[in-house]
Protein backbone atom coordinates (compact mmCIF):
# COMPACT_ATOMS: atom_id res chain seq x y z
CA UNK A 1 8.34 -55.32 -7.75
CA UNK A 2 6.80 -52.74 -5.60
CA UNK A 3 10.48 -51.34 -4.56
CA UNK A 4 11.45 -51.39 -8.62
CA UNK A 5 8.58 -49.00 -9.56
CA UNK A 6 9.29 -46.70 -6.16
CA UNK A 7 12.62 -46.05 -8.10
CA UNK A 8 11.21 -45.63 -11.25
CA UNK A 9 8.68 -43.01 -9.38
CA UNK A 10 11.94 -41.67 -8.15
CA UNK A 11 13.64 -41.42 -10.95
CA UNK A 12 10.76 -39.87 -13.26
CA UNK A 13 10.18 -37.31 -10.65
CA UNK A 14 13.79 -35.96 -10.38
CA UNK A 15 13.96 -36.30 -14.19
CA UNK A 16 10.86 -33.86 -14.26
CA UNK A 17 12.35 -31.48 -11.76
CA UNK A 18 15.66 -30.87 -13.94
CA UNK A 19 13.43 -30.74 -16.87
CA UNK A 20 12.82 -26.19 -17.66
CA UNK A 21 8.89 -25.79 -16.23
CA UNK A 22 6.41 -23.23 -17.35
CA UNK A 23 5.35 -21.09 -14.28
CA UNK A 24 2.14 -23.36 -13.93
CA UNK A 25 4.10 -26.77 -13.17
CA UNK A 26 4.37 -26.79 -9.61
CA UNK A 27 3.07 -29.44 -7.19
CA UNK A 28 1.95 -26.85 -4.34
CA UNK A 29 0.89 -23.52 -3.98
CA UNK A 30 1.69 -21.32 -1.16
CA UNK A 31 0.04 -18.27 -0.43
CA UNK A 32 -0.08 -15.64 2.98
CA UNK A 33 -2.99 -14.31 4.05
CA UNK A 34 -1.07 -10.96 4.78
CA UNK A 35 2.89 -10.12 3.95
CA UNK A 36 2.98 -6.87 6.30
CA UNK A 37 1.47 -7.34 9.76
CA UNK A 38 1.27 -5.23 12.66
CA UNK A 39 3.15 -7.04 15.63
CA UNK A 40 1.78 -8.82 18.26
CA UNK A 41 -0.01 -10.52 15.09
CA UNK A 42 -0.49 -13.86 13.38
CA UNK A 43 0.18 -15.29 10.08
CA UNK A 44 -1.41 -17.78 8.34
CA UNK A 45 0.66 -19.68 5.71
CA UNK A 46 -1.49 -21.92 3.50
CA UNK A 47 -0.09 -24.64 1.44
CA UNK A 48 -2.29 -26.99 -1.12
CA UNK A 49 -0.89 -29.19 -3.23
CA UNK A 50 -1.69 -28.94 -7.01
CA UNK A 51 -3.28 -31.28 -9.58
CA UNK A 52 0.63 -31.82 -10.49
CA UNK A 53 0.94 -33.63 -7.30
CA UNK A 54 0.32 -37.22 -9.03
CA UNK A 55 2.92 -39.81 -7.53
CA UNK A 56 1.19 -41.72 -4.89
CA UNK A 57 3.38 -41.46 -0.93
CA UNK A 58 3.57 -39.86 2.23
CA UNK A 59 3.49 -36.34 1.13
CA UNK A 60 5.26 -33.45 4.14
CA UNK A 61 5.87 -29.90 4.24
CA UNK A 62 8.12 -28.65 5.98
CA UNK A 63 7.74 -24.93 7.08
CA UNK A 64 10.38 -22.32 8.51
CA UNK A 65 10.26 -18.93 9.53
CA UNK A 66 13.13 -16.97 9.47
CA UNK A 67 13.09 -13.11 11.11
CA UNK A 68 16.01 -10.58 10.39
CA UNK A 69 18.07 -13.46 8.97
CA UNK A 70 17.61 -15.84 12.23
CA UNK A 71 15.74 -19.05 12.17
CA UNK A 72 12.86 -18.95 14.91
CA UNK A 73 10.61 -21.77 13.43
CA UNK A 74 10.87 -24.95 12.21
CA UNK A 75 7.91 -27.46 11.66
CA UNK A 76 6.68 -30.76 9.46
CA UNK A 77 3.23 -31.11 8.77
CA UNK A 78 1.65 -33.83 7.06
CA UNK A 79 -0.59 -33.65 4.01
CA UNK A 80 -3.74 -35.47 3.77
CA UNK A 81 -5.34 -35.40 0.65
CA UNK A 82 -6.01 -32.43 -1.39
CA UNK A 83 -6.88 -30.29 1.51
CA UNK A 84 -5.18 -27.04 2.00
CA UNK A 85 -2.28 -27.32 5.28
CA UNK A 86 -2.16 -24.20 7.43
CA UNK A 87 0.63 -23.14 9.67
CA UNK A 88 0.21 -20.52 11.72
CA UNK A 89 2.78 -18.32 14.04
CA UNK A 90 1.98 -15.49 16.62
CA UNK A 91 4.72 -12.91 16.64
CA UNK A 92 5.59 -10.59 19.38
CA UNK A 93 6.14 -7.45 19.12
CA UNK A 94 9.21 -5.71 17.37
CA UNK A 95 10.08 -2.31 17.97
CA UNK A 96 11.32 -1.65 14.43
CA UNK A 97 10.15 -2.65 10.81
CA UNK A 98 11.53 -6.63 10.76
CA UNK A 99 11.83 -8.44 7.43
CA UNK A 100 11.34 -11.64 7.31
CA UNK A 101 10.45 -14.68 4.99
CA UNK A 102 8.63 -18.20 5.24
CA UNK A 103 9.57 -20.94 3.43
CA UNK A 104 8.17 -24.22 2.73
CA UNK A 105 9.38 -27.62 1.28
CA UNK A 106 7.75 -30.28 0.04
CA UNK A 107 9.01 -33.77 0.40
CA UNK A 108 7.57 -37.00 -0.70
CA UNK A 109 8.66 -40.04 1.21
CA UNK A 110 11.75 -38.17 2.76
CA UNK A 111 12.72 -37.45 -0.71
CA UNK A 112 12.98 -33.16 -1.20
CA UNK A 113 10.67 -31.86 -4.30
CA UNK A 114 10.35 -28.27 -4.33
CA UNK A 115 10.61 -25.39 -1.96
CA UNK A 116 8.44 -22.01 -2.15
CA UNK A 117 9.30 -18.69 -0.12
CA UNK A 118 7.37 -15.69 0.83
CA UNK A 119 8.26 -12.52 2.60
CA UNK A 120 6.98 -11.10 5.67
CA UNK A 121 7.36 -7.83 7.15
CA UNK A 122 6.59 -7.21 10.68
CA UNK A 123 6.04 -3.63 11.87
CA UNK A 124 6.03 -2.22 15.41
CA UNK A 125 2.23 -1.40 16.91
CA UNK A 126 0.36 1.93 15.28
CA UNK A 127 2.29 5.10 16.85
CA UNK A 128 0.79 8.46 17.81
CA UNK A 129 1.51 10.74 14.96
CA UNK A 130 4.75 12.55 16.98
CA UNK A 131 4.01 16.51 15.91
CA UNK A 132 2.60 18.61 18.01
CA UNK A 133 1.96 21.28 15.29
CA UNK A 134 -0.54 19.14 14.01
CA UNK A 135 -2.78 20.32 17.06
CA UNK A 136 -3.04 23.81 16.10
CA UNK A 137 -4.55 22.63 12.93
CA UNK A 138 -7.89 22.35 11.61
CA UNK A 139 -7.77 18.76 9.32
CA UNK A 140 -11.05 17.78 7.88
CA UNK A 141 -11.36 14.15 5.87
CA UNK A 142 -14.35 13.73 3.79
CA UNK A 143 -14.50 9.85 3.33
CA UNK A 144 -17.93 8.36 3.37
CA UNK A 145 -16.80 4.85 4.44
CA UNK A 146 -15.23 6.59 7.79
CA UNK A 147 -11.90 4.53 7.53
CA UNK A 148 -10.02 7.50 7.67
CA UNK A 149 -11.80 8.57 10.81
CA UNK A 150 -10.69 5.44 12.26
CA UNK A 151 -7.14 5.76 10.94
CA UNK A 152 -7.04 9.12 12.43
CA UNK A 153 -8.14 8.25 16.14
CA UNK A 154 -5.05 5.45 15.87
CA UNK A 155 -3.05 8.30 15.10
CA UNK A 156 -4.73 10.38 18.04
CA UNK A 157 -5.05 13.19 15.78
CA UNK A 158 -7.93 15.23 16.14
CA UNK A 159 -9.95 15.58 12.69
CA UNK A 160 -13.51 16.76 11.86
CA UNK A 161 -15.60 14.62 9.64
CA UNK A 162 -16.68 16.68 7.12
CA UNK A 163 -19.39 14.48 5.69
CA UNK A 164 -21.58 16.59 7.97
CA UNK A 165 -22.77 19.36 6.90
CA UNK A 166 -22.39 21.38 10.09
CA UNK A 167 -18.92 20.99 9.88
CA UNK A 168 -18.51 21.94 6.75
CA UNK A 169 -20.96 24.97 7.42
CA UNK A 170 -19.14 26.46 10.77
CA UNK A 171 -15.64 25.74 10.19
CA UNK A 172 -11.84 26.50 8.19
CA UNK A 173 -10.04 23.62 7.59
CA UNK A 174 -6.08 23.83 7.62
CA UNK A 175 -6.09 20.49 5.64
CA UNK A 176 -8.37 18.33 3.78
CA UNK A 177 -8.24 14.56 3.55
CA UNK A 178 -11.01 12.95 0.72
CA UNK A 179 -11.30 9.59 0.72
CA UNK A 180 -11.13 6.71 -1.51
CA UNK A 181 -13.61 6.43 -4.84
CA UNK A 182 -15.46 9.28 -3.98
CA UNK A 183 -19.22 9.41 -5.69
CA UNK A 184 -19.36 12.43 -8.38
CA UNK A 185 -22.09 13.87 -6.33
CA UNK A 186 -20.30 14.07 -3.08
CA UNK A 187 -16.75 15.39 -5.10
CA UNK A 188 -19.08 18.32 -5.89
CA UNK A 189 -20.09 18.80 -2.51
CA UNK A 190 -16.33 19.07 -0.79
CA UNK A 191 -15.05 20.96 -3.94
CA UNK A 192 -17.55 23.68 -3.98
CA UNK A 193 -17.40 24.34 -0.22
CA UNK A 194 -13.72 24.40 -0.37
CA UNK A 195 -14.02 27.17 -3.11
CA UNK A 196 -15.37 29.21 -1.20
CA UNK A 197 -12.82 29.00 1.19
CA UNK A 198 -10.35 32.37 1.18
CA UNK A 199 -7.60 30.74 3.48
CA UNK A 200 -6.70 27.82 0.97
CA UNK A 201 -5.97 24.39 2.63
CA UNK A 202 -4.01 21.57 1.19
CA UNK A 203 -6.26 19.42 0.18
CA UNK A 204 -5.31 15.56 -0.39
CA UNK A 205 -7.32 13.28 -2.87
CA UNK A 206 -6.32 9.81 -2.10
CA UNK A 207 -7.34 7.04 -4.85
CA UNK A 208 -9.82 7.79 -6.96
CA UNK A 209 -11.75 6.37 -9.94
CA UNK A 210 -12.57 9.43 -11.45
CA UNK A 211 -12.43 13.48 -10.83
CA UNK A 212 -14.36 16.46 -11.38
CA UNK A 213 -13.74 18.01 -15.52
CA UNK A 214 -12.64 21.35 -13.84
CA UNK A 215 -9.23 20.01 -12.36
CA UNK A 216 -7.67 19.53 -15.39
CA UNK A 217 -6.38 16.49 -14.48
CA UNK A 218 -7.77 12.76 -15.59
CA UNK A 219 -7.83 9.50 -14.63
CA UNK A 220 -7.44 7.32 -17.95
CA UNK A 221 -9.75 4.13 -17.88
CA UNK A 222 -7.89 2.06 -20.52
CA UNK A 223 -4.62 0.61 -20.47
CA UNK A 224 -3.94 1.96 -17.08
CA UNK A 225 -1.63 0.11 -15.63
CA UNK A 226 2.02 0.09 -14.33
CA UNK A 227 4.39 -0.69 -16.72
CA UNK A 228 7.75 1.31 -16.63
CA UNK A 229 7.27 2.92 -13.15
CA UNK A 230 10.05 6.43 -12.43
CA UNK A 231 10.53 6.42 -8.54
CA UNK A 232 11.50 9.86 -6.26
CA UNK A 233 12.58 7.14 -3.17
CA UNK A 234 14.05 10.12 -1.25
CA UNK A 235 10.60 11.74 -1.11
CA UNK A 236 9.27 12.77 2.33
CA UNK A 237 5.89 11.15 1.08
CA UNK A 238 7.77 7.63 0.90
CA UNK A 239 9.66 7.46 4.10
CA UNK A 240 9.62 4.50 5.66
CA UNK A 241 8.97 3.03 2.98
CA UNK A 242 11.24 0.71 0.46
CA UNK A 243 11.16 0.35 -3.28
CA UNK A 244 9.29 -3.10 -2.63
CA UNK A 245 6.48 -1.25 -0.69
CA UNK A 246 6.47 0.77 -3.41
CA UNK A 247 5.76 -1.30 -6.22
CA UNK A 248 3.70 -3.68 -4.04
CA UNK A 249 0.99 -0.71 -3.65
CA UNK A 250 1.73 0.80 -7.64
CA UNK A 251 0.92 -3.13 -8.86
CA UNK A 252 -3.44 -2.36 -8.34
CA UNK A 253 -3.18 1.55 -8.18
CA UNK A 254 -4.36 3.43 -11.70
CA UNK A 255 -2.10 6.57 -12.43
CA UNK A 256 -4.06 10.76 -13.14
CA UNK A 257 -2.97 12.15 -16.27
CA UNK A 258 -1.70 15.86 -15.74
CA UNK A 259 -1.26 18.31 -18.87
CA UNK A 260 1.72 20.18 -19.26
CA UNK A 261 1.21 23.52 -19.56
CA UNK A 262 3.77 26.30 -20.09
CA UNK A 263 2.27 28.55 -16.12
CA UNK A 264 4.41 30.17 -13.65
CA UNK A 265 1.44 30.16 -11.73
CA UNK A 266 1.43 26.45 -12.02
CA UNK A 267 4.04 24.05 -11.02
CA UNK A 268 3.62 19.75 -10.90
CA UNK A 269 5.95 17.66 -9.22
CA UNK A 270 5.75 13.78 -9.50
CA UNK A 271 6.88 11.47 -7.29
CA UNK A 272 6.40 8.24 -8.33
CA UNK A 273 5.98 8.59 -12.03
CA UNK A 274 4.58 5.87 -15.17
CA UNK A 275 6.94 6.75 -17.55
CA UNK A 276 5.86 7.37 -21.15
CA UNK A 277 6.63 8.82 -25.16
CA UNK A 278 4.46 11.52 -24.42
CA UNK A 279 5.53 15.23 -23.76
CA UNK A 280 2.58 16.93 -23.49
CA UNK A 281 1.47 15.11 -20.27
CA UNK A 282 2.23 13.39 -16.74
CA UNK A 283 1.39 10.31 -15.73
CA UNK A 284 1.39 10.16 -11.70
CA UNK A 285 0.64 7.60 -8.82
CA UNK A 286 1.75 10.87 -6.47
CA UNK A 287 2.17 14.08 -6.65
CA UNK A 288 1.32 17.65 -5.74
CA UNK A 289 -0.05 20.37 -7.79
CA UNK A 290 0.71 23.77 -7.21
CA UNK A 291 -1.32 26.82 -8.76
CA UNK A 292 -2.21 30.38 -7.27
CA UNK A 293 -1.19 29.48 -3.50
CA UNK A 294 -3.52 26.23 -3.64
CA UNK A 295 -1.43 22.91 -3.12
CA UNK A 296 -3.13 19.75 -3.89
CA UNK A 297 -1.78 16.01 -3.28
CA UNK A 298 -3.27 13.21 -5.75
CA UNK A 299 -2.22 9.93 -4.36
CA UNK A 300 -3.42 7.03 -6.15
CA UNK A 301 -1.54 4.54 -4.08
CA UNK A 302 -4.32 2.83 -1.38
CA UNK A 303 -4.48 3.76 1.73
CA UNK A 304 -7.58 3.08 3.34
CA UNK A 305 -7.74 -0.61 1.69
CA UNK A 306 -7.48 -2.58 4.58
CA UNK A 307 -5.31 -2.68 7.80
CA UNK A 308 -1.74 -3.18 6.08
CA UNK A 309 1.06 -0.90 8.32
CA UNK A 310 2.12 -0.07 5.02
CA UNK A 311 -0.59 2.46 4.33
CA UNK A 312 -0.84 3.65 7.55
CA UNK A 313 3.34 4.75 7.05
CA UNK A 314 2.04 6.43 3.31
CA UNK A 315 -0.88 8.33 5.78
CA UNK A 316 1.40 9.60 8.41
CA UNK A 317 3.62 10.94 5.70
CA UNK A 318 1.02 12.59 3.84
CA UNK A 319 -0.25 14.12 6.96
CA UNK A 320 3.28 15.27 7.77
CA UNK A 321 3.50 16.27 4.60
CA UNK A 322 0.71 18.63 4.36
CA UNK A 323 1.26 19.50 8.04
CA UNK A 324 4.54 21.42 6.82
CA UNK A 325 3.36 22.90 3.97
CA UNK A 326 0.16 24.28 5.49
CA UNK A 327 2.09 25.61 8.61
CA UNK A 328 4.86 27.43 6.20
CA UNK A 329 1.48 29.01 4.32
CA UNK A 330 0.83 30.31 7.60
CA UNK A 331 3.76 31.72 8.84
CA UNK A 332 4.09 33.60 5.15
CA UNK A 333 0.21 35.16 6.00
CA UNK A 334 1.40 35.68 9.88
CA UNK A 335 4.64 37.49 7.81
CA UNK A 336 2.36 39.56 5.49
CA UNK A 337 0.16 40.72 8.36
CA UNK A 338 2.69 42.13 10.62
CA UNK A 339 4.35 44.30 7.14
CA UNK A 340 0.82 45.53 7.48
């Protein structure tokens, strides 16, 4: 009797895995506590099994771990209960950005059920930002919560923090780095010191939920969210990064809105655009804004979020970035001067 209603078990269950299944029908969830890691680094793969998971026997999963195509993993663990099964791997250093994926199957009694996969990209430890022009500039970051400090001394680039007043007193910044959700009150503090400054900087505003009324440029609260997301991928702000990255950081960010306006003095270029029936403004997760010799970035893609290699690639660009544009401001000045 017993080995009659295993087969009808059987049976039901394969009949219910050909069956179509909503998105919510699954007998195990899989999750990664991280899918971009710096290498030497661990991952920890979590699998729990659902309230789906009703058929009574000796319930497996079995894990692998595949990295730039190869198999370098392979391991059954058991399931006991409703607790959650971790599996965790330490990977060595690569010397290149590595893709790689996880997968895990469930079996019941030997007998295969369903199979999840994840993907895992391993990066190469935090480099030294490689331009020396960078140390003839003056780069100031204004960023309460000091992450960009930190970021910065990874980089072993030299940068003043300008929440201090007696930097922001005795010194000309080259660049200027504001950091995430900025209070009004301390946006009003950067902005009217860097008025005041004659040699403009570039100035880069990473994520924000809100900006001052005099830059002309808004961050909507409603309805702001990706939707039909307009890519520049050969961008210098982007390299190193793929059109996954991409849209992996776009899925949480929240897009400025930019009027058009008809300037010479004024020019906007977007780089990772929402696309939208609208021709009187732009809708940007990046971009610069150019008017009267000031260049400012707007990135609303994270950055100082936590310690994923993938915003520490987006910082080194848009220090690169600015690096280039600021030292091309001064060789035009160092141009005008000598005419003189």
């Amino acid at each position: 009797m017993k080995t009659n209603t295993t087969t009808v078990c059987y049976l039901l269950t394969a009949i219910y895995l050909l069956l179509p299944q909503p998105c919510w029908a699954s007998f195990f969830e899989m999750s990664l506590k991280q899918d971009s890691i710096y290498t030497p680094g661990k991952v920890n793969l979590t699998m729990k099994l659902t309230d789906k998971a009703k058929i009574e026997g000796r319930y497996q999963f079995k894990v692998s771990v595949y990295m730039a195509g190869t198999l370098i993993r392979k391991q059954t663990l058991m399931v006991t209960g409703k607790e959650p099964v971790v599996f965790e791997l330490m990977f060595p250093d690569v010397y290149a950005r590595t893709d790689s994926r996880c997968r895990s199957e469930l079996f019941i009694d030997e007998q295969f059920v369903e199979a999840k996969e994840k993907p895992l990209t391993l990066w190469p430890p935090i480099a030294p930002y490689p331009e020396e022009s960078i140390n003839n500039k003056k780069i100031w970051t204004f960023d309460i919560s000091g992450k960009l400090q930190e970021l910065f001394e990874d980089l072993e680039v030299e940068a003043a923090d300008a929440t201090f007043q007696t930097t922001r007193d005795f010194g000309t910044p080259d660049i200027v780095f504001i950091g995430q959700c900025l209070d009004p009150n301390s946006m009003r503090l950067i902005t009217r010191r860097l008025k005041s400054v004659e040699t403009k900087p570039v100035i880069i505003f990473l994520r924000q939920k809100q900006l001052l009324k005099d830059a002309k440029i808004e961050i909507p609260t409603e309805n702001n969210r990706s939707q039909n997301v307009e890519c520049d991928a050969d961008c210098p702000l982007l390299n190193g990064l793929n059109i996954c990255d991409i849209m992996n950081m776009v899925d949480d960010a929240t897009y400025v809105k930019i009027k058009k306006e008809k300037d010479k003095n004024r020019s906007i270029d977007s780089y990772i655009t929402e696309v939208m029936k609208d021709n009187k403004n732009i809708y940007s997760y990046l971009c610069t804004v150019k008017e009267k010799g000031q260049v400012t970035i707007y990135c609303q893609l994270p950055v100082t979020d936590n310690e994923d290699p993938r915003y520490a690639v987006l910082l080194n660009n848009l220090l690169r970035f600015a690096d280039r544009i600021s030292g091309s401001k001064r060789n035009q000045i160092n141009r005008h001067s000598e005419r003189k």
